[in-house]
Structure formats: structure tokens, C-alpha cells
N, C-alpha and C. Protein backbone atom coordinates (compact mmCIF):
# COMPACT_ATOMS: atom_id res chain seq x y z
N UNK A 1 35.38 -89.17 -69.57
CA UNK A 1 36.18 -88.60 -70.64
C UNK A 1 37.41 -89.45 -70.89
N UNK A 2 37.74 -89.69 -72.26
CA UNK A 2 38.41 -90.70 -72.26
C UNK A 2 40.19 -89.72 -72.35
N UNK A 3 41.26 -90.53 -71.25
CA UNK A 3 42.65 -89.56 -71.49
C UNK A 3 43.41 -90.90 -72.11
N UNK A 4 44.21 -90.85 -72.71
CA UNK A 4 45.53 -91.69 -73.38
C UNK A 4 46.71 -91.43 -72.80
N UNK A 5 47.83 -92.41 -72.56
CA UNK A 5 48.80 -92.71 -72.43
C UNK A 5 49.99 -93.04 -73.05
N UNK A 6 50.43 -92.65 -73.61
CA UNK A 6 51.87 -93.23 -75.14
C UNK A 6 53.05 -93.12 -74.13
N UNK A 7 54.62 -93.71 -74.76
CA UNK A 7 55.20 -93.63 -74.31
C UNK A 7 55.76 -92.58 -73.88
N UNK A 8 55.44 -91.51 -74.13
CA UNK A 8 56.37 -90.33 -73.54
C UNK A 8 55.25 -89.04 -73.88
N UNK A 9 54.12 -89.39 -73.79
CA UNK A 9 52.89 -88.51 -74.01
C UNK A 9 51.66 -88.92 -72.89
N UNK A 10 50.89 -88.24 -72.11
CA UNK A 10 49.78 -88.05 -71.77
C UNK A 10 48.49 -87.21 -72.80
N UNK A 11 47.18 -87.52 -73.15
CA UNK A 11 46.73 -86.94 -73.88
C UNK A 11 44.98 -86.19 -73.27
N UNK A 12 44.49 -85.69 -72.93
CA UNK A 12 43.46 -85.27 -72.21
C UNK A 12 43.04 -84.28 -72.67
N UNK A 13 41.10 -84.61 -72.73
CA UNK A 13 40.42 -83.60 -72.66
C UNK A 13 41.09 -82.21 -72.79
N UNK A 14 40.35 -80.84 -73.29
CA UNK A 14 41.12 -79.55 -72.92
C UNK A 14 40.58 -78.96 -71.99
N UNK A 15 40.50 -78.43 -71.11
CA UNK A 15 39.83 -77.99 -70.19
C UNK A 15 39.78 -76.39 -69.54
N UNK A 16 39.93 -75.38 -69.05
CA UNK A 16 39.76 -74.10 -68.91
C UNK A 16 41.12 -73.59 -68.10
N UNK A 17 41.37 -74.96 -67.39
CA UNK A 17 42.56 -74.41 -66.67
C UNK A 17 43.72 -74.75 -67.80
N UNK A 18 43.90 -75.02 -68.86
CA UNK A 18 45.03 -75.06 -69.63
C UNK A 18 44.87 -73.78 -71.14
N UNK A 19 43.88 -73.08 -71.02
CA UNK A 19 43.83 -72.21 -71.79
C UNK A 19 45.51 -71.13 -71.27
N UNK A 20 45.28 -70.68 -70.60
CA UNK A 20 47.20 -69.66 -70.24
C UNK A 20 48.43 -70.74 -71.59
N UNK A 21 48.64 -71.88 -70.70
CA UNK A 21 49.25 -72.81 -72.21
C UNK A 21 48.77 -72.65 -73.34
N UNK A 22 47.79 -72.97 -73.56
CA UNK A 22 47.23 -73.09 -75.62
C UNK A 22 47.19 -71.53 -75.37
N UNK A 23 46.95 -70.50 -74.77
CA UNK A 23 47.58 -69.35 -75.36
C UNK A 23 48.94 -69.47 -76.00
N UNK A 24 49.96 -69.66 -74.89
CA UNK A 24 51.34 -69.47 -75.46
C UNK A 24 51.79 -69.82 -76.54
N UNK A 25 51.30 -70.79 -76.85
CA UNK A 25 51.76 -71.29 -78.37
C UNK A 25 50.96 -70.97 -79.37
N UNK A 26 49.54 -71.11 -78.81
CA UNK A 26 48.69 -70.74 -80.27
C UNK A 26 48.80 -69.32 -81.05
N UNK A 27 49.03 -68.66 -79.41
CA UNK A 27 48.97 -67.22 -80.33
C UNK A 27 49.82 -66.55 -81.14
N UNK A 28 51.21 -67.78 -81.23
CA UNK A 28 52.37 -67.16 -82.27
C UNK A 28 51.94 -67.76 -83.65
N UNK A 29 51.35 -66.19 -84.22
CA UNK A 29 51.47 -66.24 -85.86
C UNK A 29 51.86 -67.01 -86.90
N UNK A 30 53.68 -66.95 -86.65
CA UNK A 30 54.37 -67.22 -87.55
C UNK A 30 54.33 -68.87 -87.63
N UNK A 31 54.14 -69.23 -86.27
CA UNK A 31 54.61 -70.51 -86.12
C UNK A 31 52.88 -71.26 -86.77
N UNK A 32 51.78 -70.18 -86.22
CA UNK A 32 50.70 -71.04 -86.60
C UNK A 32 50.21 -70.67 -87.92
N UNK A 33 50.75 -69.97 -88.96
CA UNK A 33 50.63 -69.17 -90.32
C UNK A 33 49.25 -70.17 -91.36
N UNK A 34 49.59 -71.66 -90.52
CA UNK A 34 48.40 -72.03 -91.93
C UNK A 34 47.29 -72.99 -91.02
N UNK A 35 47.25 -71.96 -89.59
CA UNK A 35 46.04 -72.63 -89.01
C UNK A 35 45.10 -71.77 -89.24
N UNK A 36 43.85 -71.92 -88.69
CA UNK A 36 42.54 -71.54 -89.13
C UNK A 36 42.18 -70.41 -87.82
N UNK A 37 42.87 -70.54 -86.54
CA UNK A 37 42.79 -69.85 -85.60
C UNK A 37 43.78 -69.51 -84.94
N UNK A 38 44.05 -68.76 -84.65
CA UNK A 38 45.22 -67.69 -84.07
C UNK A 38 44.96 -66.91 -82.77
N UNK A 39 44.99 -67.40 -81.40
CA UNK A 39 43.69 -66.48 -80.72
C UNK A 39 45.08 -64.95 -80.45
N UNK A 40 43.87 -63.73 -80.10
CA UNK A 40 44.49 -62.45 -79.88
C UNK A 40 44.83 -62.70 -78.50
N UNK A 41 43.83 -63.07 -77.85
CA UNK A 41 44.33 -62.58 -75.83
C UNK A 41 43.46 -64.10 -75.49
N UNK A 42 43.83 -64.01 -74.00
CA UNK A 42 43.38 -64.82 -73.07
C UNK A 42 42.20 -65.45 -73.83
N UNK A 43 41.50 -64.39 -73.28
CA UNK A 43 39.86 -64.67 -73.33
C UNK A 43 39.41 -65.14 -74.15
N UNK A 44 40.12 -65.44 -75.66
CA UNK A 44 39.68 -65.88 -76.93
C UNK A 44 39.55 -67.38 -76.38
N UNK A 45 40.96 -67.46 -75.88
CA UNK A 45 41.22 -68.92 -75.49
C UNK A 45 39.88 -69.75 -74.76
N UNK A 46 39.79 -68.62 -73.53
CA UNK A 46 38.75 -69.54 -72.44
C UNK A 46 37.45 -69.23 -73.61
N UNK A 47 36.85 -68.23 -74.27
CA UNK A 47 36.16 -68.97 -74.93
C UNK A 47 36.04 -69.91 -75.72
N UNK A 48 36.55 -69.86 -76.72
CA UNK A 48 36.99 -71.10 -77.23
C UNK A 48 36.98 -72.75 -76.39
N UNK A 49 37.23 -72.74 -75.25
CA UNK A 49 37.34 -73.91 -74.16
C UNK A 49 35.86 -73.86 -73.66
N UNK A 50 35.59 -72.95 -73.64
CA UNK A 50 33.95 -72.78 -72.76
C UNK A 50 33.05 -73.24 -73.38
N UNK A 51 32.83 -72.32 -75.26
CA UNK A 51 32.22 -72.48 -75.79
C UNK A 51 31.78 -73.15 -77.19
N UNK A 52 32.72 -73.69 -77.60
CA UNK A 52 33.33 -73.82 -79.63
C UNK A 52 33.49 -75.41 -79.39
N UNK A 53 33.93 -75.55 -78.02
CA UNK A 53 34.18 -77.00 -78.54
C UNK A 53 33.12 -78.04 -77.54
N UNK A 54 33.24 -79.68 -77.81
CA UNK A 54 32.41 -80.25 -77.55
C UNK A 54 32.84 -80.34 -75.94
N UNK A 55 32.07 -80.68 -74.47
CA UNK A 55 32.51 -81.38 -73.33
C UNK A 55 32.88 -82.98 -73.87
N UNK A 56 31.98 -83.47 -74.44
CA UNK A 56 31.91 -85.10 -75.14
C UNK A 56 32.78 -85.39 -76.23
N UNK A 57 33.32 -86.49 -76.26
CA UNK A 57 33.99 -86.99 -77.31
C UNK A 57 32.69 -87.93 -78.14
N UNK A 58 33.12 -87.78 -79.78
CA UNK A 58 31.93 -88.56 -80.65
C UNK A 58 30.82 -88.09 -80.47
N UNK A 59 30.46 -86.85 -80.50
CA UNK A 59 28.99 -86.00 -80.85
C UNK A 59 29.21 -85.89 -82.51
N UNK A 60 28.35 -86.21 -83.13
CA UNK A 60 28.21 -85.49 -84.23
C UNK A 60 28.15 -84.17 -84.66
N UNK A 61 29.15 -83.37 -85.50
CA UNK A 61 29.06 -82.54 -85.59
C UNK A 61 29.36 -81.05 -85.03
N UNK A 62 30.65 -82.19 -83.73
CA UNK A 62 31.22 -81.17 -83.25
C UNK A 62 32.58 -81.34 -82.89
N UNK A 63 33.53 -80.68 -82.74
CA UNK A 63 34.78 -80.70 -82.32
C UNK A 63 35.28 -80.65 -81.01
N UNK A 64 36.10 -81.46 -80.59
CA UNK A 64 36.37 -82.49 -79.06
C UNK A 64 37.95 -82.30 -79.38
N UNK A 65 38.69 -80.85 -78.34
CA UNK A 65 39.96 -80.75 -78.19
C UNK A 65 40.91 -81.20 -76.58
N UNK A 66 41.48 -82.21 -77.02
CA UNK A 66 43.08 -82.63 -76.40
C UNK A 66 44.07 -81.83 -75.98
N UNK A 67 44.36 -82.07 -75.09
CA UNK A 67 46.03 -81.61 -75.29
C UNK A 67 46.99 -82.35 -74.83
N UNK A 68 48.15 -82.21 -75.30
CA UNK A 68 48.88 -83.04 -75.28
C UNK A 68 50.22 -82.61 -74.16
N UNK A 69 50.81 -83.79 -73.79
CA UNK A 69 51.40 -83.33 -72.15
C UNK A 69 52.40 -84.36 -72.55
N UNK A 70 54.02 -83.66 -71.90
CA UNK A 70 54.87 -84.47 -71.70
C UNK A 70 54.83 -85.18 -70.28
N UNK A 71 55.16 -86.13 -70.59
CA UNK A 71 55.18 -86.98 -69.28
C UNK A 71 56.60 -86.52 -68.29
N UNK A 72 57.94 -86.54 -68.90
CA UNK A 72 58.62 -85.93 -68.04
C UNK A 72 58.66 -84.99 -67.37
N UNK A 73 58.28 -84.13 -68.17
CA UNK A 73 58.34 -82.42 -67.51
C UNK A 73 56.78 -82.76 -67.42
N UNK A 74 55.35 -82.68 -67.36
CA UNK A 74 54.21 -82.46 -67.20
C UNK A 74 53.71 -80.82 -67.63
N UNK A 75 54.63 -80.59 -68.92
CA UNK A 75 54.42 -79.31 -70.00
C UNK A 75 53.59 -79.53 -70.59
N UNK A 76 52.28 -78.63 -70.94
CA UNK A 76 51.47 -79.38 -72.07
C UNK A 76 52.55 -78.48 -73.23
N UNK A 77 52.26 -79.16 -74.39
CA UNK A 77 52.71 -78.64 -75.44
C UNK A 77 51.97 -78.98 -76.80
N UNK A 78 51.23 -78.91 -76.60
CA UNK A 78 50.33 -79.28 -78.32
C UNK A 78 48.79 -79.32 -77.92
N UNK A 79 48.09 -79.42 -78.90
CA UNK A 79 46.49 -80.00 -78.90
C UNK A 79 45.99 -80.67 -80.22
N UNK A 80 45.36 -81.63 -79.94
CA UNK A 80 44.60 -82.13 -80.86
C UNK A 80 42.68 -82.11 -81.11
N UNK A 81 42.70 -81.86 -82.28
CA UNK A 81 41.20 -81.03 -82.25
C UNK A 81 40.78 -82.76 -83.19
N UNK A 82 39.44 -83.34 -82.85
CA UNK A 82 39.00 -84.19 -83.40
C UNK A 82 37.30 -83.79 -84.07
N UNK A 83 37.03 -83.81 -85.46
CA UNK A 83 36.22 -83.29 -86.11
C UNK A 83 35.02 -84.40 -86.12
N UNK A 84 34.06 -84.72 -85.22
CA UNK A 84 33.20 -85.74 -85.70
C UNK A 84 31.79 -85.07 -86.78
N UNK A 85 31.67 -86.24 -87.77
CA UNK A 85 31.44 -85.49 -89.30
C UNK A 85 29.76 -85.70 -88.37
N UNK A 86 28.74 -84.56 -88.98
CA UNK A 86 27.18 -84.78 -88.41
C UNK A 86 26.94 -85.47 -89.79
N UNK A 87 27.01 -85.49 -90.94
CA UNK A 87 26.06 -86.24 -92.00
C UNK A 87 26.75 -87.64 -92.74
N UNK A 88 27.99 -87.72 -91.98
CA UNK A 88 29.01 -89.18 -91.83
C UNK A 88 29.54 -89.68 -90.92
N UNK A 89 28.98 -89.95 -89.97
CA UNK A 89 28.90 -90.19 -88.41
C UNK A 89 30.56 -91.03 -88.68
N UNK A 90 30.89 -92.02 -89.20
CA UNK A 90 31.75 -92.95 -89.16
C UNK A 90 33.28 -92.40 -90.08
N UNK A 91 32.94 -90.97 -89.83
CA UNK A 91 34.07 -90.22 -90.74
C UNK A 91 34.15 -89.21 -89.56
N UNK A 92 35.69 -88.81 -89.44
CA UNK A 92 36.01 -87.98 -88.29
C UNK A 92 37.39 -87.13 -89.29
N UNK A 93 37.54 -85.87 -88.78
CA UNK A 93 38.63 -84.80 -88.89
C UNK A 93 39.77 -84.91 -87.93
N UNK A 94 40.82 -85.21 -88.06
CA UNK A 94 41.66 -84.30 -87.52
C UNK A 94 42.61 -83.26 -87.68
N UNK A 95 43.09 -82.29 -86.59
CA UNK A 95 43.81 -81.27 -86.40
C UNK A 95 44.67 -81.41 -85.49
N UNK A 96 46.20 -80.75 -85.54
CA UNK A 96 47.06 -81.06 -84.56
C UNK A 96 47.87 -79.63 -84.22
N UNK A 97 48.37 -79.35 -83.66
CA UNK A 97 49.05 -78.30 -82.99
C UNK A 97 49.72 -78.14 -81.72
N UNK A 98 51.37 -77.99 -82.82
CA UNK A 98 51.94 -78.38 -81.62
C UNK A 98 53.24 -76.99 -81.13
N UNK A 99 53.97 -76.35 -80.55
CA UNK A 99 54.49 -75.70 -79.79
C UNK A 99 55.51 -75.76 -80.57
N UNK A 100 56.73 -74.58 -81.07
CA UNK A 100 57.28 -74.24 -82.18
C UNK A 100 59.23 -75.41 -81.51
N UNK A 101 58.38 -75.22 -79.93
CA UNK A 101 60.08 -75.65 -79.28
C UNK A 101 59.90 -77.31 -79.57
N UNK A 102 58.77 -78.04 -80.00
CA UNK A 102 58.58 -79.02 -79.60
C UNK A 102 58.57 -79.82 -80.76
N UNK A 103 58.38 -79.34 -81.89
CA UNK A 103 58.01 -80.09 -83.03
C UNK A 103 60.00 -80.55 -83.94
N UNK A 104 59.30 -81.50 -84.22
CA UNK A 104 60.61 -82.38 -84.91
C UNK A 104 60.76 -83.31 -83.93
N UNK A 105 60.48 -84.47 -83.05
CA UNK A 105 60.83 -84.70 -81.79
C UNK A 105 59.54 -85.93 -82.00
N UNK A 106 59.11 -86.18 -82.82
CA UNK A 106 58.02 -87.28 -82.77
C UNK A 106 56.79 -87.17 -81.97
N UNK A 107 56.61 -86.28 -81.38
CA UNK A 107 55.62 -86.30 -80.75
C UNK A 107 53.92 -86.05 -81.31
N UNK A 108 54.19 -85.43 -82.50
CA UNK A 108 52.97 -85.17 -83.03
C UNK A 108 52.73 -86.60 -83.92
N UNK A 109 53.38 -87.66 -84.26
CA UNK A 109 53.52 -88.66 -84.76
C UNK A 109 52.85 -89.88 -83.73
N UNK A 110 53.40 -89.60 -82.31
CA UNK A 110 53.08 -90.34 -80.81
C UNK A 110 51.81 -89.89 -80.72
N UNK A 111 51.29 -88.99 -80.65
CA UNK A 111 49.92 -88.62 -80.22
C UNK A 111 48.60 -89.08 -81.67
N UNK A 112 48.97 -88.89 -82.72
CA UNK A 112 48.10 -89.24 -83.96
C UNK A 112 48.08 -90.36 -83.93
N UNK A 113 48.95 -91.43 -83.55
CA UNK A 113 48.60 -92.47 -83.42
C UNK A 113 47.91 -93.17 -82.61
N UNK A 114 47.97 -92.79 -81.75
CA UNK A 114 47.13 -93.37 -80.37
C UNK A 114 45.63 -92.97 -80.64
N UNK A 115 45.44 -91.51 -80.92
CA UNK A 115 44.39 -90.78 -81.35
C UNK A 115 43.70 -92.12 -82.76
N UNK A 116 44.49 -92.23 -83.83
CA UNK A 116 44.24 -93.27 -84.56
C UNK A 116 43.43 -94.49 -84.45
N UNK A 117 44.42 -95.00 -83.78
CA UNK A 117 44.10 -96.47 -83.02
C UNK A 117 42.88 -96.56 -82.15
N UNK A 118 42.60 -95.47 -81.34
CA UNK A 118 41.15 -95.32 -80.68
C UNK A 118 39.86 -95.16 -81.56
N UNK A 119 40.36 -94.25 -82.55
CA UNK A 119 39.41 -93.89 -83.29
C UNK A 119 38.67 -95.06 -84.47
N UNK A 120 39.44 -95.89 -84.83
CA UNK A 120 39.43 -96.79 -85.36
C UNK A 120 38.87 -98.52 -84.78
N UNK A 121 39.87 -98.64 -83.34
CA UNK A 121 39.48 -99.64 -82.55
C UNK A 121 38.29 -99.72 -81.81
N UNK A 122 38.53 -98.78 -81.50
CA UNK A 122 37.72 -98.28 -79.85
C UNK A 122 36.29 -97.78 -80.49
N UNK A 123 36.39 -96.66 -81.55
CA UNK A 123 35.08 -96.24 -81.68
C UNK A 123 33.89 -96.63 -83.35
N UNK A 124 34.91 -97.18 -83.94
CA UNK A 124 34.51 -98.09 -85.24
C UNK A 124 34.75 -97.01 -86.47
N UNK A 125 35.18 -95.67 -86.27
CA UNK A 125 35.41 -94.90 -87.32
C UNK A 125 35.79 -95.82 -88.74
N UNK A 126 35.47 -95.29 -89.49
CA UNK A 126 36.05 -95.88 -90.50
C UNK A 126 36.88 -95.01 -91.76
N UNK A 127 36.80 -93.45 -91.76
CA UNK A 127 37.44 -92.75 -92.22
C UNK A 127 38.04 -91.77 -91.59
N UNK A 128 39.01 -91.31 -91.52
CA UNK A 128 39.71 -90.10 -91.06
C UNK A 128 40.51 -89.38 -91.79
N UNK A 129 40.37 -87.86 -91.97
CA UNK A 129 40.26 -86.93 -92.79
C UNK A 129 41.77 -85.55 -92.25
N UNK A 130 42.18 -85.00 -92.40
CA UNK A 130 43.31 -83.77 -92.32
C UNK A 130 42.99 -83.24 -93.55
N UNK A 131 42.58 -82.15 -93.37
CA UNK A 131 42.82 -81.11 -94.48
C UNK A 131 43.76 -79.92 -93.84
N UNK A 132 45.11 -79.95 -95.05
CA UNK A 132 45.94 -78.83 -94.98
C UNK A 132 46.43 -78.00 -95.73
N UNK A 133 47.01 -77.03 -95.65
CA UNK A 133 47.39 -76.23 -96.39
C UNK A 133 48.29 -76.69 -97.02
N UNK A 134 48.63 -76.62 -98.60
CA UNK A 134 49.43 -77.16 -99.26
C UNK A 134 51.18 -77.10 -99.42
N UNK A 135 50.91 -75.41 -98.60
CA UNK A 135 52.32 -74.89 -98.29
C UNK A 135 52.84 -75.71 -97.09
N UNK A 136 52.27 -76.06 -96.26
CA UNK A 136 52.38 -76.66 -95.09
C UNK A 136 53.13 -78.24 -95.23
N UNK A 137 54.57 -78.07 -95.71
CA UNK A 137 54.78 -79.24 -96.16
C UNK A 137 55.22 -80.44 -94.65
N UNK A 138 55.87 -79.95 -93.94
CA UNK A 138 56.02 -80.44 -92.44
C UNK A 138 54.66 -81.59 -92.09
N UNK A 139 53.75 -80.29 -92.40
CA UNK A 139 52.32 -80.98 -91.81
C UNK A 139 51.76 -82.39 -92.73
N UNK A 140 52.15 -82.12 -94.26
CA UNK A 140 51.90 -83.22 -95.44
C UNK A 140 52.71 -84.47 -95.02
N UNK A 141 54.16 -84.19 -94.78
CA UNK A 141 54.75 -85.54 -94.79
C UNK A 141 54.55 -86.24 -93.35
N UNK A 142 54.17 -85.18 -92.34
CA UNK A 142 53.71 -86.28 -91.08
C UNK A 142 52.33 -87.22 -91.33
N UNK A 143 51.79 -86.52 -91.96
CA UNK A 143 50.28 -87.55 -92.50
C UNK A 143 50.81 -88.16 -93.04
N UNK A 144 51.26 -88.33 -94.17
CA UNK A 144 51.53 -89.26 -95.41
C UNK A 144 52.42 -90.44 -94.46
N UNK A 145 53.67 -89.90 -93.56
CA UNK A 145 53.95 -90.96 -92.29
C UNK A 145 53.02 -92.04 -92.04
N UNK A 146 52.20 -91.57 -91.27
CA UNK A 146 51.10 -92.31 -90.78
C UNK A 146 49.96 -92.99 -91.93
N UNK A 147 50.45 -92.81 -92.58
CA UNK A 147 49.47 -93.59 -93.49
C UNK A 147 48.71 -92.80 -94.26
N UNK A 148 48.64 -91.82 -94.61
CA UNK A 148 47.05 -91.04 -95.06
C UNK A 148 48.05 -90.82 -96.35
N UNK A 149 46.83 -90.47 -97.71
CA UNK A 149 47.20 -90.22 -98.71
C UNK A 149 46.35 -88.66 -99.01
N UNK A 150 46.66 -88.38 -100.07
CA UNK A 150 46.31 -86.73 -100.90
C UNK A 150 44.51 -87.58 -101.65
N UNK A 151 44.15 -87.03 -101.01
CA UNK A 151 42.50 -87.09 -101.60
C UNK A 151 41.94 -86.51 -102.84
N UNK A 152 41.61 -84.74 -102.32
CA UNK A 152 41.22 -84.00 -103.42
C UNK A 152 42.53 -82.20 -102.48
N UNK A 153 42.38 -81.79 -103.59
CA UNK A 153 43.05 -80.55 -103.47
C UNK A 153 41.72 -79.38 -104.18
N UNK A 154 41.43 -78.62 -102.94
CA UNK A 154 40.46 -77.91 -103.20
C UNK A 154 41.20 -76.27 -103.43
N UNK A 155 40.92 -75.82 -104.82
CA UNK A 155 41.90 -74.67 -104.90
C UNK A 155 40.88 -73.02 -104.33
N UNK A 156 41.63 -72.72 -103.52
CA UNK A 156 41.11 -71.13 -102.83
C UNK A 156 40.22 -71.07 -102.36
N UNK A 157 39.73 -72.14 -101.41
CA UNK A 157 38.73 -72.76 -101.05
C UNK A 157 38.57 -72.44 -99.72
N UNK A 158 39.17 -72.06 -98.71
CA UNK A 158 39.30 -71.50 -97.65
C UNK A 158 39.68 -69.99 -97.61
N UNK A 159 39.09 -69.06 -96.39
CA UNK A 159 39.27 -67.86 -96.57
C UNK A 159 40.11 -67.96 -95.05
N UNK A 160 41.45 -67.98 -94.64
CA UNK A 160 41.95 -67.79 -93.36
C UNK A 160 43.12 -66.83 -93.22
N UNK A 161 42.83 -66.30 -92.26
CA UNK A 161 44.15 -65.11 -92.49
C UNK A 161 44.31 -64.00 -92.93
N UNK A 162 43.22 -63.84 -93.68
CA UNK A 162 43.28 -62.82 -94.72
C UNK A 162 43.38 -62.70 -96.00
N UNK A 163 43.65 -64.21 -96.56
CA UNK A 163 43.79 -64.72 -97.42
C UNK A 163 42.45 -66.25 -97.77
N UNK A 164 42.59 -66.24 -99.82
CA UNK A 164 42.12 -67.75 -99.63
C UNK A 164 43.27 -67.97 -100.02
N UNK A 165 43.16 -69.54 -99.67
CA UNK A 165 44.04 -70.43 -99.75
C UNK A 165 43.29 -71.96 -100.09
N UNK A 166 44.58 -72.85 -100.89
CA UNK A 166 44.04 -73.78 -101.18
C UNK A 166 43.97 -74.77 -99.72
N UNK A 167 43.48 -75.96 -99.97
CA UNK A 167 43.06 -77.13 -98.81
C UNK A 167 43.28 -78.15 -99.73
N UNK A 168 44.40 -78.87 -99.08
CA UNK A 168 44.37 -80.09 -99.16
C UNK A 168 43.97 -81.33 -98.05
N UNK A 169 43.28 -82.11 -99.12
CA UNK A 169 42.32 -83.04 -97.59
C UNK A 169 43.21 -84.38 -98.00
N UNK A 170 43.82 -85.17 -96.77
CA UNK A 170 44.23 -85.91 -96.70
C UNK A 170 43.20 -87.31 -96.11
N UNK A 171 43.46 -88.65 -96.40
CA UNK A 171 42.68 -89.61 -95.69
C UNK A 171 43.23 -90.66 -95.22
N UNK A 172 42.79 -91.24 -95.01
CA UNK A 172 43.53 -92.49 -94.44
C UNK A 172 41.97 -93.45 -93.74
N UNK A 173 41.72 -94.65 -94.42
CA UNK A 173 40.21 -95.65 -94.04
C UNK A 173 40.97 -96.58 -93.50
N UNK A 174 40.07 -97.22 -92.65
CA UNK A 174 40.45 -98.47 -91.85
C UNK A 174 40.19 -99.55 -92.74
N UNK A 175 41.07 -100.44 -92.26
CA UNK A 175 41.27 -101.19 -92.98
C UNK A 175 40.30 -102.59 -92.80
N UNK A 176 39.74 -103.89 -93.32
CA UNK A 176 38.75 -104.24 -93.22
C UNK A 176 39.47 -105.62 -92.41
N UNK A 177 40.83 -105.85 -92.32
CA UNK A 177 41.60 -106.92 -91.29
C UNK A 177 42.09 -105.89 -89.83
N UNK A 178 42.30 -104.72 -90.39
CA UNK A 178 43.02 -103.94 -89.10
C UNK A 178 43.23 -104.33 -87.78
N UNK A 179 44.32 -104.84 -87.28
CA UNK A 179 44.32 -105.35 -85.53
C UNK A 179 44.52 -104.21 -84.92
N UNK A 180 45.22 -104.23 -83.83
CA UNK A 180 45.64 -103.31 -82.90
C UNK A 180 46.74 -102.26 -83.37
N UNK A 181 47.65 -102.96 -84.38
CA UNK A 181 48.80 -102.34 -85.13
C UNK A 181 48.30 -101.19 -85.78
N UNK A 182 48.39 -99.71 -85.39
CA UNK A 182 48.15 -99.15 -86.68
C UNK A 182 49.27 -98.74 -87.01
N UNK A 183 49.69 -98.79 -88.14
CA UNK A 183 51.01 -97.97 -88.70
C UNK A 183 51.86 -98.12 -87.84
């Protein structure tokens, strides 16, 4: 299983013993208002870890979640969910989520990139995808950071929450000189 290293980030597999963490943060509402999952209790969590997501990174067609760890303190505080496409093998999703104390602080910027750079270097991806909520402006200008642009805007196109809501899909393709530098 492959883990990453950044300067002030560790990044690893998710695993069963860090579900209690991705409770704590995931399950606040307010903070997660334009994610797609919200768990109620524990157990949502360890399922979710058990069952929803991939053991393997780069299966087609399934989702392979991270989490993300400070190196000083050894807090996890975030996760990253990676979407590998089944009928565009060389096109991948991502998702990020990070802890309400933690965000503003670069770290979700530190981890997408590394995540990036693998995905691109390491595994030959050639497209990568974020779709977000449009209200979600925090979440727009950290993509657009990193490079990704506004694709298509799909209006009421998602049903989450209780609500539809629109989706905006962001992208960002590798580039056909690309070195090691990304962004």
C-alpha cells in the first residue's frame, strides 16, 4: 500500500483503527454541509472502512481512502478519497476532507499535491476530476490553486442532504512535457 510523505504531512491508507478520528470530524454537519456523507455513529464509520471502500489503490471503479496525519503532533486530521473511473481507467476523482480546526493552514493544498504528482507520475493518470458544490467556494479556489479549471456545471444534479444541488466538476490533465514539478 502505497503511504506519502510531504513536508509537514504523512498520508496513508484508511484503515479501521482510525475510524473514532474520521468520526470526529466527519460527523460535524455544519462543517461538512456540501459533502455527500455525513456519518450518524461509529459504526457508519467502520462500515464505511470495512466495506465502501477499496483495500487497493487503482482498481477501477472504486474508491481508495487516505488520511491525512500531522507529522508533529501524529493527529490525523483530514482524508482523501481517490475515485478510479471503471469506463476511463486513465481518469481518476478526487475528494478531500479536512477537520474544521485545521483548514486554512495549507494542508489540504500539501496533501493534493503529492496525491497529484503520484497520480500523474507514478501511475500515468492523465485526467483528474473534483466535482463540487458551487456554494462551496473555499473548496473552488483551492482547486483552481492547484491548477484545475471549471469544466461543466451540472444544475440539480445531485440529490445530498436532503436537497438537489448543483455539481460543479473541476479538471485539471497532465500535461504532455510534465516533470516532477506539479504546480
Amino acid at each position: 500500500m502505497p503511504e506519502f510523505e510531504t513536508a509537514r504531512l504523512f498520508l496513508k491508507p484508511m484503515c479501521i483503527a482510525d475510524a473514532k478520528a474520521v468520526f470526529g470530524y466527519r460527523s460535524d454537519a455544519e462543517n461538512n454541509k456540501f459533502q455527500g456523507w455525513i456519518p450518524e455513529c461509529l459504526e457508519d464509520v467502520q462500515n464505511f472502512i470495512g466495506h465502501r471502500i477499496s483495500p487497493e489503490i487503482n482498481q477501477p471503479g472504486t474508491w481508495f481512502q487516505m488520511v491525512i496525519v500531522r507529522k508533529d503532533s501524529g493527529k490525523l486530521i483530514g482524508d482523501l478519497g481517490l475515485h478510479f473511473q471503471e469506463q476511463q481507467p486513465l481518469h481518476v476523482e478526487l475528494g478531500i476532507t479536512l477537520c474544521k480546526y485545521q483548514q486554512r493552514q495549507g494542508f489540504a493544498a500539501e496533501a493534493l499535491n503529492e496525491i497529484i504528482r503520484y497520480l500523474f507520475l507514478n501511475l500515468g493518470k492523465q485526467k483528474i476530476t473534483a466535482s463540487i458544490d458551487p456554494r462551496n467556494q473555499p473548496s473552488i479556489k483551492l482547486f483552481e490553486r492547484l491548477g484545475f479549471v471549471h469544466e461543466t456545471l451540472n444544475e440539480k444534479s445531485l440529490f445530498l442532504n436532503g436537497e438537489w444541488v448543483d455539481d460543479l466538476v473541476m479538471s485539471l490533465q497532465q500535461k504532455r512535457d510534465q516533470n516532477s514539478e506539479i504546480n
